[in-house]
Protein backbone atom coordinates (compact mmCIF):
# COMPACT_ATOMS: atom_id res chain seq x y z
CA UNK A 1 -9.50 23.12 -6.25
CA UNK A 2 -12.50 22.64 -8.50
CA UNK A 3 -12.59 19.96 -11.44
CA UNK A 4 -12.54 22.96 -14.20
CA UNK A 5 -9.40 24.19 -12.41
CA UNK A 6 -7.57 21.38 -12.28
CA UNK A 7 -8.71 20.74 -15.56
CA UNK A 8 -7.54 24.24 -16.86
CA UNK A 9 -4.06 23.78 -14.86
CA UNK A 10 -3.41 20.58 -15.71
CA UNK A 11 -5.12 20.29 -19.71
CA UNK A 12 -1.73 19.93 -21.54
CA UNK A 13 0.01 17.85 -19.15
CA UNK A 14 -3.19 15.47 -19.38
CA UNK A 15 -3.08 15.69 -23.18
CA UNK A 16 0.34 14.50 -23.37
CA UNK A 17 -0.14 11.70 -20.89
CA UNK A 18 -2.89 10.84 -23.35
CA UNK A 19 -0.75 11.37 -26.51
CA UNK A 20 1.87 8.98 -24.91
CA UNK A 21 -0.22 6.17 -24.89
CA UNK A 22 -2.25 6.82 -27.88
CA UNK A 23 0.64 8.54 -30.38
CA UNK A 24 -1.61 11.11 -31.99
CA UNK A 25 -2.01 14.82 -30.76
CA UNK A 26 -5.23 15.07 -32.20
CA UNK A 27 -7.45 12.13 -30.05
CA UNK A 28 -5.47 12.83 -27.29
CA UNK A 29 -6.53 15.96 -27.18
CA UNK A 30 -10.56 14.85 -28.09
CA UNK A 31 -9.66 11.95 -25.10
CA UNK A 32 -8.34 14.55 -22.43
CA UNK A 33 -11.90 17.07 -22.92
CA UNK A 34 -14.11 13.43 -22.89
CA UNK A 35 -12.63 12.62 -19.69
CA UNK A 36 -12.96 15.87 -18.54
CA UNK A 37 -16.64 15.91 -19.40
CA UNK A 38 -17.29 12.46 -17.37
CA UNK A 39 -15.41 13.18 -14.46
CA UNK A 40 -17.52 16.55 -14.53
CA UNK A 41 -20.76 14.69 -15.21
CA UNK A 42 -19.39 12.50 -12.08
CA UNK A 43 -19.09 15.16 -10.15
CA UNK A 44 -22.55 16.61 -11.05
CA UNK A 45 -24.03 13.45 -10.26
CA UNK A 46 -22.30 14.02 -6.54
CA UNK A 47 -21.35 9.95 -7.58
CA UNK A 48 -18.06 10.33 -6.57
CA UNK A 49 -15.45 12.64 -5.27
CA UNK A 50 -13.24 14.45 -7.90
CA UNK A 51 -9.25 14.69 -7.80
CA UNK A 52 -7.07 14.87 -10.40
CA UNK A 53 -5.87 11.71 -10.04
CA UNK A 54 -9.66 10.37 -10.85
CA UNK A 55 -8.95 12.58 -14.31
CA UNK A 56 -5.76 10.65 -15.00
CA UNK A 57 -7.73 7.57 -14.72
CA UNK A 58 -10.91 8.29 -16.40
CA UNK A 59 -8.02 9.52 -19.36
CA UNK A 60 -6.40 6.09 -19.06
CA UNK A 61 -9.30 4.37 -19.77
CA UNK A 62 -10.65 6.17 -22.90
CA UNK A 63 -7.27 6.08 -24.28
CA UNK A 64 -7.13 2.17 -23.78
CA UNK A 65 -10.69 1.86 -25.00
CA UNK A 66 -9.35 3.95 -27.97
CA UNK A 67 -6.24 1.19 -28.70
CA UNK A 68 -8.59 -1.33 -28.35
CA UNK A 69 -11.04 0.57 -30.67
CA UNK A 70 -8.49 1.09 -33.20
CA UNK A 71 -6.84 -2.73 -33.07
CA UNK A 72 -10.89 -3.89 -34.07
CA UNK A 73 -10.36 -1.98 -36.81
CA UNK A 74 -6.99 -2.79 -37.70
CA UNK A 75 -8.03 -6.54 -37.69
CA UNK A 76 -11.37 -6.13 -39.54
CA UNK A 77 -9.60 -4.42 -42.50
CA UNK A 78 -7.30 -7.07 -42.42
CA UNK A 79 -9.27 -9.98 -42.78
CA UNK A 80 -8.85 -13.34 -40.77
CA UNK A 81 -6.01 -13.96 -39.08
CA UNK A 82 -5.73 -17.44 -39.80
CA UNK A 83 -5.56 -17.20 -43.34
CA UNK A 84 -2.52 -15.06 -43.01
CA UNK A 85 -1.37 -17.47 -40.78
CA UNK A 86 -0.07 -14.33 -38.21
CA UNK A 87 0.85 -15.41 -34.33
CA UNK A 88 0.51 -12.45 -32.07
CA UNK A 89 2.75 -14.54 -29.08
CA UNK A 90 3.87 -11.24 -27.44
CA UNK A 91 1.48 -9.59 -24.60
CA UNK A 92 -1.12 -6.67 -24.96
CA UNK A 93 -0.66 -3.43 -25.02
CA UNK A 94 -3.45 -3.31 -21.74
CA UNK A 95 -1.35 -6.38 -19.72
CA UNK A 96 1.97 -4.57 -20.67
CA UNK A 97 0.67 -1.71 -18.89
CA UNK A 98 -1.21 -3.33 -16.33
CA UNK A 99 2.52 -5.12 -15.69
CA UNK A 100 4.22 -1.34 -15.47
CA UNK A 101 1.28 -0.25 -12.70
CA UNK A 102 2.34 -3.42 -10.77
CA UNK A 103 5.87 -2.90 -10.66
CA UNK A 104 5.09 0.23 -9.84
CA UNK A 105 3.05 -0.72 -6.67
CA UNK A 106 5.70 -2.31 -5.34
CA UNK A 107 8.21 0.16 -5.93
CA UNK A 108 5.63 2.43 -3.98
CA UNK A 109 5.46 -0.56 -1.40
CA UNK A 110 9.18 -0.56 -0.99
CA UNK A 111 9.34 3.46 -0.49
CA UNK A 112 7.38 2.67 2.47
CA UNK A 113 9.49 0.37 4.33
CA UNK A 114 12.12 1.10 6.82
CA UNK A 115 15.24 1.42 6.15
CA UNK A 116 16.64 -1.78 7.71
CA UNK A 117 13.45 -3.94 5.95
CA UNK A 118 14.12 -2.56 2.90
CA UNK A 119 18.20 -3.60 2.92
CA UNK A 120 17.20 -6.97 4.05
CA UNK A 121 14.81 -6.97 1.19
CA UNK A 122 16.98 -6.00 -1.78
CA UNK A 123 19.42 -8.32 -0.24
CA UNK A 124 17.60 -11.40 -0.37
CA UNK A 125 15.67 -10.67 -3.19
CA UNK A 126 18.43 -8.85 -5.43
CA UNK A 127 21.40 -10.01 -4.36
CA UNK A 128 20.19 -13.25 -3.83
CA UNK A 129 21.99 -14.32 -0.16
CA UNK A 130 21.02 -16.89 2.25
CA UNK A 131 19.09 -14.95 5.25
CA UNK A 132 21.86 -16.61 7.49
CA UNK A 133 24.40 -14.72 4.73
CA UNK A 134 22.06 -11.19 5.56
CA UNK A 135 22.35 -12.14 9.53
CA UNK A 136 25.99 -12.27 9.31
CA UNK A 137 26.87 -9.45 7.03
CA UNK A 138 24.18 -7.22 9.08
CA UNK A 139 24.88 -8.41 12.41
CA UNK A 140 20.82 -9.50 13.28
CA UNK A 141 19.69 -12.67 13.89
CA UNK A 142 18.55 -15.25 11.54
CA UNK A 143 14.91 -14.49 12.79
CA UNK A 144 15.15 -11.26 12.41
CA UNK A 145 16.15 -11.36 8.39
CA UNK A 146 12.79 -13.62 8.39
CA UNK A 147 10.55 -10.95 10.15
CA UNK A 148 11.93 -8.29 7.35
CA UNK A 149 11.47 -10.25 4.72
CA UNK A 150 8.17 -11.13 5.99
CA UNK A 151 6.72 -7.76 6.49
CA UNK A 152 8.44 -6.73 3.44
CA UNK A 153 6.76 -9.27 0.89
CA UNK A 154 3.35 -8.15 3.18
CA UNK A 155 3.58 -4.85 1.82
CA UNK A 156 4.21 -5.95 -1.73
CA UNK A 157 1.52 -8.34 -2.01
CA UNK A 158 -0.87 -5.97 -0.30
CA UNK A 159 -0.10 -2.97 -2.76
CA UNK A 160 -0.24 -5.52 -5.61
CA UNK A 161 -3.58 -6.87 -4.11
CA UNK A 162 -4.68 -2.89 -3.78
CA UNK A 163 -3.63 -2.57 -7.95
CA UNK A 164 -5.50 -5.84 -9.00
CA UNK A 165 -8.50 -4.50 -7.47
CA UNK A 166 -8.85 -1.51 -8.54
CA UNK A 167 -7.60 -2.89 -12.16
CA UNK A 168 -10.72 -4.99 -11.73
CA UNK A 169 -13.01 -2.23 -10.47
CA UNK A 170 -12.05 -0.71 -13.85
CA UNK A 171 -12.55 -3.09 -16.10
CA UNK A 172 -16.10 -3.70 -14.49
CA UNK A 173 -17.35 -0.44 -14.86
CA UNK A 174 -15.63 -0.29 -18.64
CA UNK A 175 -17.82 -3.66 -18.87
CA UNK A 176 -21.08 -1.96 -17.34
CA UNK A 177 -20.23 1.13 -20.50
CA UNK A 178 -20.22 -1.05 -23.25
């Protein structure tokens, strides 16, 4: 499927992934065609390979770009800060979502664990129990809770590791824009 088809298939459901993280209909919609335009500029280029997923991302990124845009603004018609004496102690809008693609990861981590890893996961790690509690109540040895729990924090830290890189391929090449 070419770029302008998935674009064409997929416009509005772009523009409202846009619109969710931005709240206006309007840039959202301005977002979704400039991403559309890079990714086909991208593709032009033959710099990398287009998907939609690539689309989603390249949308993403404008539309954080845009908060980011719009909080400079915010703040510079406010004035300083300090003389209004305003904390900002909560997280940003960018590590709030950066925390939702992590959990995330590992939710897509723990879809690919077998079934048995994946009990002795939730077990120890929701239900808190003692791995010699999970060996009893499962009937496996004591080593064997270990080796699940093992492979099954593997796969979490790798997807996490996969997320935090690409995170930080992003924000290089949003760097490398600016």
């Amino acid at each position: 499927m070419s770029l302008l088809d998935i674009y064409r298939a997929r416009r509005k459901l772009l523009e409202r992934y846009v619109q969710r993280l931005l709240g206006n209909a309007d840039e959202a919609a301005e977002v979704s065609q400039e991403a559309f335009l890079r990714v086909y500029a991208a593709e032009l280029g033959e710099q990398t390979p287009v998907s939609e997923a690539l689309l989603y991302t390249v949308a993403r990124n404008l539309a954080l770009t845009e908060l980011r845009k719009r909080i400079a603004r915010a703040t510079d018609a406010v004035g300083e800060w300090d003389d209004l004496r305003v904390e900002d102690t909560g997280p940003s809008v960018e590590t709030l979502i950066q925390q939702r693609q992590r959990v995330a990861a590992v939710e897509a981590a723990m879809e690919r664990m077998a079934p048995k890893c994946l009990e002795v996961f939730r077990m120890r790690k929701v239900d808190n129990l003692s791995h010699a509690e999970i060996a009893r109540r499962l009937d496996i040895s004591p080593k064997t809770v270990e080796r699940h729990i093992t492979r099954a924090l593997q796969l979490c830290h790798e997807a996490m590791a996969e997320h935090d890189g690409e995170f930080q391929q992003q924000q290089r090449r949003e760097g490398q824009r600016r």
